[in-house]
N, C-alpha and C. Protein backbone atom coordinates (compact mmCIF):
# COMPACT_ATOMS: atom_id res chain seq x y z
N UNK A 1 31.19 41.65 7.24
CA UNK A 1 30.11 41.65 8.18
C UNK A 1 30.58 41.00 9.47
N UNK A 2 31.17 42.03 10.40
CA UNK A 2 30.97 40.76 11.62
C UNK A 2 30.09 41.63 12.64
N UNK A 3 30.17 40.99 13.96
CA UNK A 3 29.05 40.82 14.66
C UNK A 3 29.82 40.49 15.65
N UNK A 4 29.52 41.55 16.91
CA UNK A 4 30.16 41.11 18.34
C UNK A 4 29.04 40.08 19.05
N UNK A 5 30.31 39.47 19.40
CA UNK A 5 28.54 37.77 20.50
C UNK A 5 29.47 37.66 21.86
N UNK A 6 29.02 38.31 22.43
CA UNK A 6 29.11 37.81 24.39
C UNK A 6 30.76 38.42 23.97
N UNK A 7 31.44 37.92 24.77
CA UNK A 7 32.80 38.25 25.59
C UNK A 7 33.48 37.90 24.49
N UNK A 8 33.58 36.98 23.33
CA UNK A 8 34.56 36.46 22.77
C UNK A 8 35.10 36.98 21.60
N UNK A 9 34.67 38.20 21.33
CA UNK A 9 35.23 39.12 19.93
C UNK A 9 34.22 38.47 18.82
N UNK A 10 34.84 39.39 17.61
CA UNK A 10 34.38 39.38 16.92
C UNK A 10 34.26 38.11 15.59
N UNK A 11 32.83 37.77 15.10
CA UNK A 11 32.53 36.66 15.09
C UNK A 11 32.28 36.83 12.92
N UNK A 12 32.68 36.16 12.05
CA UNK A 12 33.07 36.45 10.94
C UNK A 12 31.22 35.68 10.19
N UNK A 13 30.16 36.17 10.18
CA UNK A 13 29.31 35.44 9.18
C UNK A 13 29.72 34.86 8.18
N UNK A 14 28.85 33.49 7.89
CA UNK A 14 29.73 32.36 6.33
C UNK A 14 28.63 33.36 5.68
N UNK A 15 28.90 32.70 4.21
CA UNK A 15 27.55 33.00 3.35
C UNK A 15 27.09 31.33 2.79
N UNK A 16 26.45 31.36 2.71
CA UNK A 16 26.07 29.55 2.01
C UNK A 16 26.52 29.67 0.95
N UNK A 17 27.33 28.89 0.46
CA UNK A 17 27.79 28.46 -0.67
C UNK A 17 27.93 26.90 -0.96
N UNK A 18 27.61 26.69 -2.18
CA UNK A 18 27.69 25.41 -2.95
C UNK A 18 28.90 24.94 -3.47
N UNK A 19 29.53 24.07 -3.06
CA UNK A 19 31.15 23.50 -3.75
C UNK A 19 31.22 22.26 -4.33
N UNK A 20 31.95 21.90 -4.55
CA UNK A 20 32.39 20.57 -5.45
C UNK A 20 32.27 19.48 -4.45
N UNK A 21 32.57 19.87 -3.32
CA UNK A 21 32.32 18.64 -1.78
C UNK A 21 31.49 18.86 -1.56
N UNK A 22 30.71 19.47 -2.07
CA UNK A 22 29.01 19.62 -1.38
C UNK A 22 28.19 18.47 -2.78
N UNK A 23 28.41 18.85 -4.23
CA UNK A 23 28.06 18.05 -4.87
C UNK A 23 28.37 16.72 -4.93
N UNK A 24 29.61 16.37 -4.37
CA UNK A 24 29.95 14.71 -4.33
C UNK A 24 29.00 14.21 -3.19
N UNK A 25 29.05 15.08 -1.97
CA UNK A 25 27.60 14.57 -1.12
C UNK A 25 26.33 14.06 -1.55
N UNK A 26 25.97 15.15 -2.31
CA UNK A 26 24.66 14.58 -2.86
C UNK A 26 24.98 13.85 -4.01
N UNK A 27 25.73 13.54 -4.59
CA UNK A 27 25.28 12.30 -5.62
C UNK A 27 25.95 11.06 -4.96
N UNK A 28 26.68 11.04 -4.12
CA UNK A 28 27.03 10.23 -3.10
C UNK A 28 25.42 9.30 -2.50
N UNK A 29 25.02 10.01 -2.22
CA UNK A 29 23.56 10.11 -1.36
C UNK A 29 22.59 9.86 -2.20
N UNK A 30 22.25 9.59 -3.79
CA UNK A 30 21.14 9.82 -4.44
C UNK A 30 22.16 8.42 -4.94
N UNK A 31 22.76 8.13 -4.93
CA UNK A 31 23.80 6.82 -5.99
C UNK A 31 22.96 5.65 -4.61
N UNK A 32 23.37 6.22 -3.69
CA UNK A 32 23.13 5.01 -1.99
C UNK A 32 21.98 4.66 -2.00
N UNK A 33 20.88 5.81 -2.67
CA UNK A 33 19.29 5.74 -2.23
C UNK A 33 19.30 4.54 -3.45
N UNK A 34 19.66 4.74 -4.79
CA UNK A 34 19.10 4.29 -5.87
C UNK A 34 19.77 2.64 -5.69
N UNK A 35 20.78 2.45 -5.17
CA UNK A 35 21.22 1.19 -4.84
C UNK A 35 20.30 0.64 -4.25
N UNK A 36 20.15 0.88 -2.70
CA UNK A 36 18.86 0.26 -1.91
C UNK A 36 17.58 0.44 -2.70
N UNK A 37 17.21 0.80 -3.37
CA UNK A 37 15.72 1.18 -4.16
C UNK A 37 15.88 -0.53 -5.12
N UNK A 38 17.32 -0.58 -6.03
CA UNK A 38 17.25 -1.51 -6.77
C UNK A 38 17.54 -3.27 -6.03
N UNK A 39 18.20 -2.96 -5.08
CA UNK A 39 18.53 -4.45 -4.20
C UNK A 39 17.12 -4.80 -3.40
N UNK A 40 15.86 -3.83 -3.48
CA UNK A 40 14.47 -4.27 -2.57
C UNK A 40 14.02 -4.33 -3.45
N UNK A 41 13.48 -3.88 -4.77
CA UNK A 41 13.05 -4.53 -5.98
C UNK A 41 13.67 -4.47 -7.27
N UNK A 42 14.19 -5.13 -7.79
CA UNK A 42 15.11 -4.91 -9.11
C UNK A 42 14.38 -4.57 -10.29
N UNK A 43 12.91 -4.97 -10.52
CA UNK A 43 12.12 -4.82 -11.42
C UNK A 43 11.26 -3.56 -11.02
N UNK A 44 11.56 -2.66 -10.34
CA UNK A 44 11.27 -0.87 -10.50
C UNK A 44 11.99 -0.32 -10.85
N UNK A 45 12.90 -0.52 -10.97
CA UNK A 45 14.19 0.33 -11.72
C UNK A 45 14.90 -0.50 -13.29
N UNK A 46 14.04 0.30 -14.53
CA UNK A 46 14.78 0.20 -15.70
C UNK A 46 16.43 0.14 -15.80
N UNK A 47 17.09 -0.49 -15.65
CA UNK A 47 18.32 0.48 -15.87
C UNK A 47 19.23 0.01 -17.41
N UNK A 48 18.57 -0.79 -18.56
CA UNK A 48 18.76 -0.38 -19.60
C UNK A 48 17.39 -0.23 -20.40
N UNK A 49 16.76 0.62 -20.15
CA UNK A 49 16.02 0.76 -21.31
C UNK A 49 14.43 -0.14 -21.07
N UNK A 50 14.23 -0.60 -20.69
CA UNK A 50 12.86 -1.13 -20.33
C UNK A 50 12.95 -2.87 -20.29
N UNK A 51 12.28 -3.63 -20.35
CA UNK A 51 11.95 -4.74 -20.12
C UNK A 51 10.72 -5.17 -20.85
N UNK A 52 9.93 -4.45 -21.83
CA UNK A 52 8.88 -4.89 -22.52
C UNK A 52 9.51 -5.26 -23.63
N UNK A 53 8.48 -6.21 -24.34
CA UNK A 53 8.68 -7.00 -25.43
C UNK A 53 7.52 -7.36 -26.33
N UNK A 54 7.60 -7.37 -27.60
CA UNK A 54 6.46 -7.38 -28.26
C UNK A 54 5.95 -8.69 -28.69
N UNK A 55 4.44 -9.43 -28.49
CA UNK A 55 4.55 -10.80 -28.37
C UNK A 55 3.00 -10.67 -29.68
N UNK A 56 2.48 -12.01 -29.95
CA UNK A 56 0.59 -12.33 -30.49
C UNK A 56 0.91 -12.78 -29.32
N UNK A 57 -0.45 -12.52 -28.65
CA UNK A 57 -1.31 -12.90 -27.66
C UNK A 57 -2.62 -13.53 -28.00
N UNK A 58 -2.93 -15.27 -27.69
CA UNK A 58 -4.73 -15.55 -27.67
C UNK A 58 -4.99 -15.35 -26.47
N UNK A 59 -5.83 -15.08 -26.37
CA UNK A 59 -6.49 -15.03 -25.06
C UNK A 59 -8.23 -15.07 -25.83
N UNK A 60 -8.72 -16.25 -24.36
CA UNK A 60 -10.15 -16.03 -24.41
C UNK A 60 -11.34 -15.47 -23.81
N UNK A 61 -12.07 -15.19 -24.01
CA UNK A 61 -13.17 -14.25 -23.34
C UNK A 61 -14.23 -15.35 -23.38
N UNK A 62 -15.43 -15.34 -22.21
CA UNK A 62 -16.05 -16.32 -22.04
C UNK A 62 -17.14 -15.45 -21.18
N UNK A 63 -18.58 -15.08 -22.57
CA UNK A 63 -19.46 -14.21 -22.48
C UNK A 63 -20.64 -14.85 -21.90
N UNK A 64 -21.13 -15.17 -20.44
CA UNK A 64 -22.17 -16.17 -20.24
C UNK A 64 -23.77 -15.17 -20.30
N UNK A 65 -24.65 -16.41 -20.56
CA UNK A 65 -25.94 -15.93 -20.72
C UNK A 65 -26.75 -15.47 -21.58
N UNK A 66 -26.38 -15.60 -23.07
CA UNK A 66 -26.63 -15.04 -23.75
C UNK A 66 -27.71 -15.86 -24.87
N UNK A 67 -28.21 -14.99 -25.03
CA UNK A 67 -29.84 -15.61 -25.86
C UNK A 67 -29.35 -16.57 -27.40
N UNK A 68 -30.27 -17.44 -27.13
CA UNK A 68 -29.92 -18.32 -28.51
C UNK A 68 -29.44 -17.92 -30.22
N UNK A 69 -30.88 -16.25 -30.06
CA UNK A 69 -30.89 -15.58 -30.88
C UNK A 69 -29.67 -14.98 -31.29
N UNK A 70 -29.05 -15.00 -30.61
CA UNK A 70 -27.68 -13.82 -30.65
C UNK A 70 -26.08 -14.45 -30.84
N UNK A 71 -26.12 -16.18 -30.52
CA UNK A 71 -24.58 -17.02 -30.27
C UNK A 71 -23.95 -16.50 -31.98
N UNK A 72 -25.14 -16.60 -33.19
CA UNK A 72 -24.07 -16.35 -34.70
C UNK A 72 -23.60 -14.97 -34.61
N UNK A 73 -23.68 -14.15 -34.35
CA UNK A 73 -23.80 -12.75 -34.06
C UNK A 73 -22.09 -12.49 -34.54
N UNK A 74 -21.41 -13.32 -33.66
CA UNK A 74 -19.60 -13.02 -33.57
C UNK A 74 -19.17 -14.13 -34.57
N UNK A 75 -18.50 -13.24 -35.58
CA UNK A 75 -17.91 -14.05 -36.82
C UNK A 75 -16.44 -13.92 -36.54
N UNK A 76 -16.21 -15.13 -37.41
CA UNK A 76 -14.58 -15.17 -37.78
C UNK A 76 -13.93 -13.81 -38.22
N UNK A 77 -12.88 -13.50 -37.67
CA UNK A 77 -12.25 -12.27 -38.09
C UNK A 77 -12.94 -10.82 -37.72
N UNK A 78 -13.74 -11.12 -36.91
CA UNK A 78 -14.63 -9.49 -36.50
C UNK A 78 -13.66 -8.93 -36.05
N UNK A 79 -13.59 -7.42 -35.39
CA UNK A 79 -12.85 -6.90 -34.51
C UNK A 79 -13.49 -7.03 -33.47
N UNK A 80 -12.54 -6.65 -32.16
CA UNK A 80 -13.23 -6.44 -30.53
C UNK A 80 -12.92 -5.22 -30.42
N UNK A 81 -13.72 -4.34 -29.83
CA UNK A 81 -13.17 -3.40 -29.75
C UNK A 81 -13.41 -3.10 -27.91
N UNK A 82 -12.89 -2.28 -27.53
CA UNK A 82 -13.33 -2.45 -25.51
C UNK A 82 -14.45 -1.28 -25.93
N UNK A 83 -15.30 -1.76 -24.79
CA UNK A 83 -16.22 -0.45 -24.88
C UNK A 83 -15.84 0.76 -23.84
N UNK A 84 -14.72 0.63 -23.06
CA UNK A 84 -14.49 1.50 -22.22
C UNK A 84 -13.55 3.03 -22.80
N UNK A 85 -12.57 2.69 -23.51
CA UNK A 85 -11.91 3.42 -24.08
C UNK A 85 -11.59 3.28 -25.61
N UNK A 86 -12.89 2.60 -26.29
CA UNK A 86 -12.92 2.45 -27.90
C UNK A 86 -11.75 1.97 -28.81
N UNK A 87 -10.42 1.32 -28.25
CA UNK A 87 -9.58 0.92 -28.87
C UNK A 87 -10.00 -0.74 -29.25
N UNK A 88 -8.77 -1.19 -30.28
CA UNK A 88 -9.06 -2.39 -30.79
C UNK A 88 -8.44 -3.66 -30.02
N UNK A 89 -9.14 -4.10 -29.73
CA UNK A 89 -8.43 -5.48 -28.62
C UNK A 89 -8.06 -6.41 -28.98
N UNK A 90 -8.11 -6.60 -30.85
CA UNK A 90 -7.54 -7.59 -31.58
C UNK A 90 -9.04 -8.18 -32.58
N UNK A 91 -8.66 -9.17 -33.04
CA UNK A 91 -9.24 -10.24 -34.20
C UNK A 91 -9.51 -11.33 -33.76
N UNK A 92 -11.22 -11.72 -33.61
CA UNK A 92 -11.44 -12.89 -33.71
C UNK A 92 -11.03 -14.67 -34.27
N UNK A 93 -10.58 -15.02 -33.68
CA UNK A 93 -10.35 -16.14 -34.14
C UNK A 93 -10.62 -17.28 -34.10
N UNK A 94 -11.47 -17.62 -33.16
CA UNK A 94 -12.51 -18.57 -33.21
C UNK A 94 -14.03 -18.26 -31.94
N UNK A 95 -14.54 -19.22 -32.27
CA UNK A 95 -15.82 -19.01 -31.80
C UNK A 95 -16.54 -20.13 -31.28
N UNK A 96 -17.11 -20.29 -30.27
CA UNK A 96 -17.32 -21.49 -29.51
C UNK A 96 -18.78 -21.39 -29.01
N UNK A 97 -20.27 -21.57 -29.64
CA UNK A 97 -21.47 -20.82 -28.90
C UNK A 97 -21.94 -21.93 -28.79
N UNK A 98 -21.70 -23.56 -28.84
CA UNK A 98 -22.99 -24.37 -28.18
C UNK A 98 -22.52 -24.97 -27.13
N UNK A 99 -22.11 -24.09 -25.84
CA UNK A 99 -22.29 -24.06 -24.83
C UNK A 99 -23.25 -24.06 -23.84
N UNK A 100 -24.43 -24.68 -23.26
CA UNK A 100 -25.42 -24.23 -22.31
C UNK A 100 -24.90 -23.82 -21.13
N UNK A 101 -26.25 -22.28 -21.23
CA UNK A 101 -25.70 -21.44 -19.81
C UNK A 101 -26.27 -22.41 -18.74
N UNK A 102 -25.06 -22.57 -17.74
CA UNK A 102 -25.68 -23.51 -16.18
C UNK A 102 -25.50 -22.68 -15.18
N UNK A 103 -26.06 -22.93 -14.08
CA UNK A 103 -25.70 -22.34 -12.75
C UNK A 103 -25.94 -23.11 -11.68
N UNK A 104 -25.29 -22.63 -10.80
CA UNK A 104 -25.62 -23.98 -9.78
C UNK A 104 -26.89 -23.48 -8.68
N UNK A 105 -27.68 -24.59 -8.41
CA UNK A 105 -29.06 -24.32 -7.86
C UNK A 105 -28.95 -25.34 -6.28
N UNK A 106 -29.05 -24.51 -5.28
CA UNK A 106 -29.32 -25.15 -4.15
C UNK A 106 -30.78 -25.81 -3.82
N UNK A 107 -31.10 -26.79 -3.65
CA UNK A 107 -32.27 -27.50 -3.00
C UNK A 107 -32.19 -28.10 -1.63
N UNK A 108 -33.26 -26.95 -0.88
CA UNK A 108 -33.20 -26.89 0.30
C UNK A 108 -33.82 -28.23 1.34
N UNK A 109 -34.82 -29.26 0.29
CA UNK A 109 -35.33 -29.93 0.61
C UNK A 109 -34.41 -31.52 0.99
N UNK A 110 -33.63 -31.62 -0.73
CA UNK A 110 -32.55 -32.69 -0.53
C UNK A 110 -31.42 -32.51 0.32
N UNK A 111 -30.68 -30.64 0.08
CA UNK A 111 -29.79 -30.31 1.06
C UNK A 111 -28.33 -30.69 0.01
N UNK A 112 -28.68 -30.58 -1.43
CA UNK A 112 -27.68 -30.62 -2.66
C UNK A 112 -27.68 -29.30 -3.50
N UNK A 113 -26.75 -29.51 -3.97
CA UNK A 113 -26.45 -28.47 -4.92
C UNK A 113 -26.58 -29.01 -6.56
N UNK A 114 -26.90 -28.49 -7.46
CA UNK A 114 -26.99 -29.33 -8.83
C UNK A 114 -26.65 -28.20 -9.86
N UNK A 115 -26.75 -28.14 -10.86
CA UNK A 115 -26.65 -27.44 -11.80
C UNK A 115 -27.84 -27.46 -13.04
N UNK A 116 -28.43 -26.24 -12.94
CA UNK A 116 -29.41 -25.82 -13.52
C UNK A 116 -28.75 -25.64 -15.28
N UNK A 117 -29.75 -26.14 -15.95
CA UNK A 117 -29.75 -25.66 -17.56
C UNK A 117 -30.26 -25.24 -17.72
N UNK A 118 -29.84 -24.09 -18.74
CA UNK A 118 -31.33 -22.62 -19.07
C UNK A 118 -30.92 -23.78 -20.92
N UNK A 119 -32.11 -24.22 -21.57
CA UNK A 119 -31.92 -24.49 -22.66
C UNK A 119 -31.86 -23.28 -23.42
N UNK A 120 -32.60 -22.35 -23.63
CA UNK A 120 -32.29 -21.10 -24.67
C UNK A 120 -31.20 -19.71 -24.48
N UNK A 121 -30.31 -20.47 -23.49
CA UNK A 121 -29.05 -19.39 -22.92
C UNK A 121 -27.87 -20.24 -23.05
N UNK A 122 -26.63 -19.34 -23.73
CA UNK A 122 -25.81 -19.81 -23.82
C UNK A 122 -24.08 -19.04 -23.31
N UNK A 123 -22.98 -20.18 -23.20
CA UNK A 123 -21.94 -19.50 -22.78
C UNK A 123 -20.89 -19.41 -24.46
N UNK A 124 -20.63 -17.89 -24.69
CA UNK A 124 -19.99 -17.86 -25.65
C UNK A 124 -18.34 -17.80 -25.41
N UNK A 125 -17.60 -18.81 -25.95
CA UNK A 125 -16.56 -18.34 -25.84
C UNK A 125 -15.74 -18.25 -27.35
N UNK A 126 -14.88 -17.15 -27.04
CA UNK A 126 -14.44 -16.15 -27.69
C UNK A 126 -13.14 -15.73 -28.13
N UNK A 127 -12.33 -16.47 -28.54
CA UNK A 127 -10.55 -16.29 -29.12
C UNK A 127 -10.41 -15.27 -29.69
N UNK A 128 -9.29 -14.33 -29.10
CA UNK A 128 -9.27 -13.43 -29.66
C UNK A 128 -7.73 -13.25 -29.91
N UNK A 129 -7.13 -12.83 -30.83
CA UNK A 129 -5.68 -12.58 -31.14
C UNK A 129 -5.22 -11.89 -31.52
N UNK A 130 -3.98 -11.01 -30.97
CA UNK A 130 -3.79 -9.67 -30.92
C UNK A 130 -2.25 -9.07 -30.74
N UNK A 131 -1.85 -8.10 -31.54
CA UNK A 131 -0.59 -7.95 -30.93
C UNK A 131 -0.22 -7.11 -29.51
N UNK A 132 0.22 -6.87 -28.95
CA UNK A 132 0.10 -7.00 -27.21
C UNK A 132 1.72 -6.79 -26.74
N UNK A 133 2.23 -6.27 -25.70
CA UNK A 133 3.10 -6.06 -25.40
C UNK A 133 3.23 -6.67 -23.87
N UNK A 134 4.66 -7.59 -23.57
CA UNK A 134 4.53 -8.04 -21.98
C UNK A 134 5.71 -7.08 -21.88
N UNK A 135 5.46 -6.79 -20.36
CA UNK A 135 6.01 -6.03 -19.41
C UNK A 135 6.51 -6.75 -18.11
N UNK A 136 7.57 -7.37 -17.63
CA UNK A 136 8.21 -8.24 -16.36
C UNK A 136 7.15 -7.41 -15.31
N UNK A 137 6.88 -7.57 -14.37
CA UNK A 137 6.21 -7.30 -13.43
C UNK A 137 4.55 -6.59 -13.59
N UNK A 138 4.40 -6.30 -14.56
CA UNK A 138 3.08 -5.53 -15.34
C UNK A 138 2.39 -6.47 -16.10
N UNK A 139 2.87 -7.57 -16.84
CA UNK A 139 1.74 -8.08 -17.40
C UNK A 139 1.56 -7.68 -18.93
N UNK A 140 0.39 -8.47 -19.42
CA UNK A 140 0.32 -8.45 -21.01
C UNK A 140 -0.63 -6.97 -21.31
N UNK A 141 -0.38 -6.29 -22.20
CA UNK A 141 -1.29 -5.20 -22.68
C UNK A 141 -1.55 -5.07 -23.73
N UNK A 142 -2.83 -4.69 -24.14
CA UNK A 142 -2.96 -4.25 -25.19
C UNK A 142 -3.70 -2.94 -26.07
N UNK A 143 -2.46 -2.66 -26.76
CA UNK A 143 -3.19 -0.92 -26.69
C UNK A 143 -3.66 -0.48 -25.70
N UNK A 144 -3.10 -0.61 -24.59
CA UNK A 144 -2.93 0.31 -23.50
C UNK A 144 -3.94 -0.61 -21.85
N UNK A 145 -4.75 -1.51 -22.68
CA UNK A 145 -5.33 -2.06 -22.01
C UNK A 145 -4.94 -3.43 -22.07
N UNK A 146 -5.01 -4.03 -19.95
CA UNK A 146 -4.45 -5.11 -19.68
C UNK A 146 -5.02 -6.00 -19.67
N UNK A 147 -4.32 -7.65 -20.25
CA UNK A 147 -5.23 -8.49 -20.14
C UNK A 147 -4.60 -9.41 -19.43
N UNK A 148 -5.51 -10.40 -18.59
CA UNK A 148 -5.52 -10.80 -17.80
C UNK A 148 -6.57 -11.72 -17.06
N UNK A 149 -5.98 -13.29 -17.09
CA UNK A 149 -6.83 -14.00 -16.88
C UNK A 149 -8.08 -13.60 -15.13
N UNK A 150 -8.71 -13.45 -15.54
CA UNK A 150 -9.85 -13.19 -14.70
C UNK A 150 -10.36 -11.88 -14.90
N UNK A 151 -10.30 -11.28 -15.72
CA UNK A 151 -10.35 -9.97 -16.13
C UNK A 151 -11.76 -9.88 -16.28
N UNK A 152 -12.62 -8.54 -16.13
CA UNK A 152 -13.66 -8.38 -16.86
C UNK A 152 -13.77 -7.35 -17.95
N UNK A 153 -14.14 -7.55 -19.08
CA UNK A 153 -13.64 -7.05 -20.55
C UNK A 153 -15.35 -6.52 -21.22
N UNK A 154 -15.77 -5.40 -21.18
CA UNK A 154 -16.91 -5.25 -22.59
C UNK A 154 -16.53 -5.12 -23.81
N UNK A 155 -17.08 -5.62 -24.64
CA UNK A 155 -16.56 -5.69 -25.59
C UNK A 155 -17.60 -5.51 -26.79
N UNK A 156 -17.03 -4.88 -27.91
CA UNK A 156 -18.07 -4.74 -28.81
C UNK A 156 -17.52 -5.49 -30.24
N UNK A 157 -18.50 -5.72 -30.65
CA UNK A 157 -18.30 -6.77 -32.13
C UNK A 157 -19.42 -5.84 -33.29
N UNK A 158 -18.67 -5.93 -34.54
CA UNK A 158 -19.56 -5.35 -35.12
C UNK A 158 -21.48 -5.58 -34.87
N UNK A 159 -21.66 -7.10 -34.78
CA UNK A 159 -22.96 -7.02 -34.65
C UNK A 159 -23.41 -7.76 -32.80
N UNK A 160 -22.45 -7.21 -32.45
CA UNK A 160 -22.82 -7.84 -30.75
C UNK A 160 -21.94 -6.91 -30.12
N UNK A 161 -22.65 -6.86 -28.64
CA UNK A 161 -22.01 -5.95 -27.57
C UNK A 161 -22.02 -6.92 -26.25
N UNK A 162 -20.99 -7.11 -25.51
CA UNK A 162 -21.09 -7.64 -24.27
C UNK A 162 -20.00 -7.67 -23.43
N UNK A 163 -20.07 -8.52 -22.29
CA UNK A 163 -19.26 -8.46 -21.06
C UNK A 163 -18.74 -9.74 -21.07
N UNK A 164 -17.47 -9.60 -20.45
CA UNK A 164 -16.95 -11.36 -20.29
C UNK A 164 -15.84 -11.25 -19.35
N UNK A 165 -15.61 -12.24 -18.95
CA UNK A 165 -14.47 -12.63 -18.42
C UNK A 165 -13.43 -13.44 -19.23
N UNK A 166 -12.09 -12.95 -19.17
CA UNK A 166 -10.82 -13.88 -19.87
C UNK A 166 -10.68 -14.85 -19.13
N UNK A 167 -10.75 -16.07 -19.62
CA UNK A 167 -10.61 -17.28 -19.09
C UNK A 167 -9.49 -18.16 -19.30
N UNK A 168 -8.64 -17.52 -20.45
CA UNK A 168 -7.28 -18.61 -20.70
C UNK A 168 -6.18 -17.29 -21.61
N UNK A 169 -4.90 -17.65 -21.64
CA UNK A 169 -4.54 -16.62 -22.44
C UNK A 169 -2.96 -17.51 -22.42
N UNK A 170 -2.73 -17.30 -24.02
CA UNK A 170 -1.18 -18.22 -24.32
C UNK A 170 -0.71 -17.31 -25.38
N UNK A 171 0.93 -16.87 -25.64
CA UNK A 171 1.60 -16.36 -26.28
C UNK A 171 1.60 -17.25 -27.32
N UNK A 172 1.64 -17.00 -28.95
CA UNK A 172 1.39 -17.39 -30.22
C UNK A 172 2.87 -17.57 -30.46
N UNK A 173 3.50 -16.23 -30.39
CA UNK A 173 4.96 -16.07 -30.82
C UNK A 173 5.31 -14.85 -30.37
C-alpha cells in the first residue's frame, strides 16, 4: 500500500502491530502505577494474601429507655440477631438492667443543667460475644456486619427487639 504525499515520493503505510517492546512498556507502566499506589497507602494493596485475622470479640450494646416491664426479657446465652440483614451477631453474655434511664434537663429559671430520672425506664446494657474477623484498616466484623464503638445496632433477642449503641468492645483471644 503506498500512497503519494506532496513532492516527496512515495510514502510506505505501518500497520499497528503489538511486539515484545510494546509489552515491556506496559507492564513497565502498570509495575510504576502499582508502586506509587502502594508507597501512598500500603494498606490498599494486599500483596500476600490479605491481612484479616480471626479473633472472640465482647463488645457492648447499651439499649436506653426501656420499660421496667421488659429489663428480664434478655437472658444469659440468648442469641442477637441484627434486624437489618437477619444474621447472628453472637451470644449473650452478660446482662446489666438496673440502670436508671437519665437525661439531662435544662432549667431556664436557675440557668443549670441537671439530670432527670425516669424511675420506671431503664438503660440496658448488653455483652455480647462473638466470633468476628479484624481487618488492618477496616475494622472488626461480624458476619459481614461491622462493629464498632459508636455504632447503632437493632437487634433482636428471642423475647426482645431493640436499638442500641456499642459502647465498649475488647478482643477475648
Amino acid at each position: 500500500m503506498e500512497e503519494k504525499t506532496g513532492g516527496f515520493g512515495a510514502v510506505k503505510r505501518k500497520r499497528g502491530s503489538f511486539n515484545v517492546v510494546d509489552l515491556l512498556f506496559v507492564a513497565l507502566v502498570v509495575a510504576i502505577l502499582f508502586a506509587a499506589i502502594f508507597l501512598i497507602n500500603p494498606f490498599s494493596v494486599s500483596v500476600f494474601g490479605g491481612n484479616e485475622r480471626s479473633v472472640i470479640l465482647e463488645y457492648t450494646l447499651e439499649i436506653g429507655y426501656v420499660e421496667a416491664s421488659l429489663t428480664d426479657n434478655i437472658r444469659l446465652g440468648d442469641e442477637a440477631i441484627s434486624s437489618v440483614n437477619n444474621t447472628s451477631l453472637g451470644r449473650v453474655s452478660a446482662v446489666k438492667n438496673d440502670i436508671l434511664y437519665t437525661e439531662a434537663y435544662y432549667n431556664s429559671y436557675t440557668d443549670a443543667v441537671t439530670m432527670k430520672e425516669y424511675p420506671d425506664r431503664y438503660n440496658l446494657q448488653i455483652t455480647i460475644t462473638s466470633e468476628a474477623t479484624f481487618e488492618e484498616g477496616k475494622g472488626y466484623a461480624v458476619k459481614g456486619n461491622r462493629i464498632a464503638v459508636g455504632g447503632e445496632y437493632s437487634v433482636m433477642f428471642p423475647n426482645y427487639i431493640g436499638s442500641g449503641y456499642c459502647i465498649s468492645m475488647r478482643e477475648v483471644k
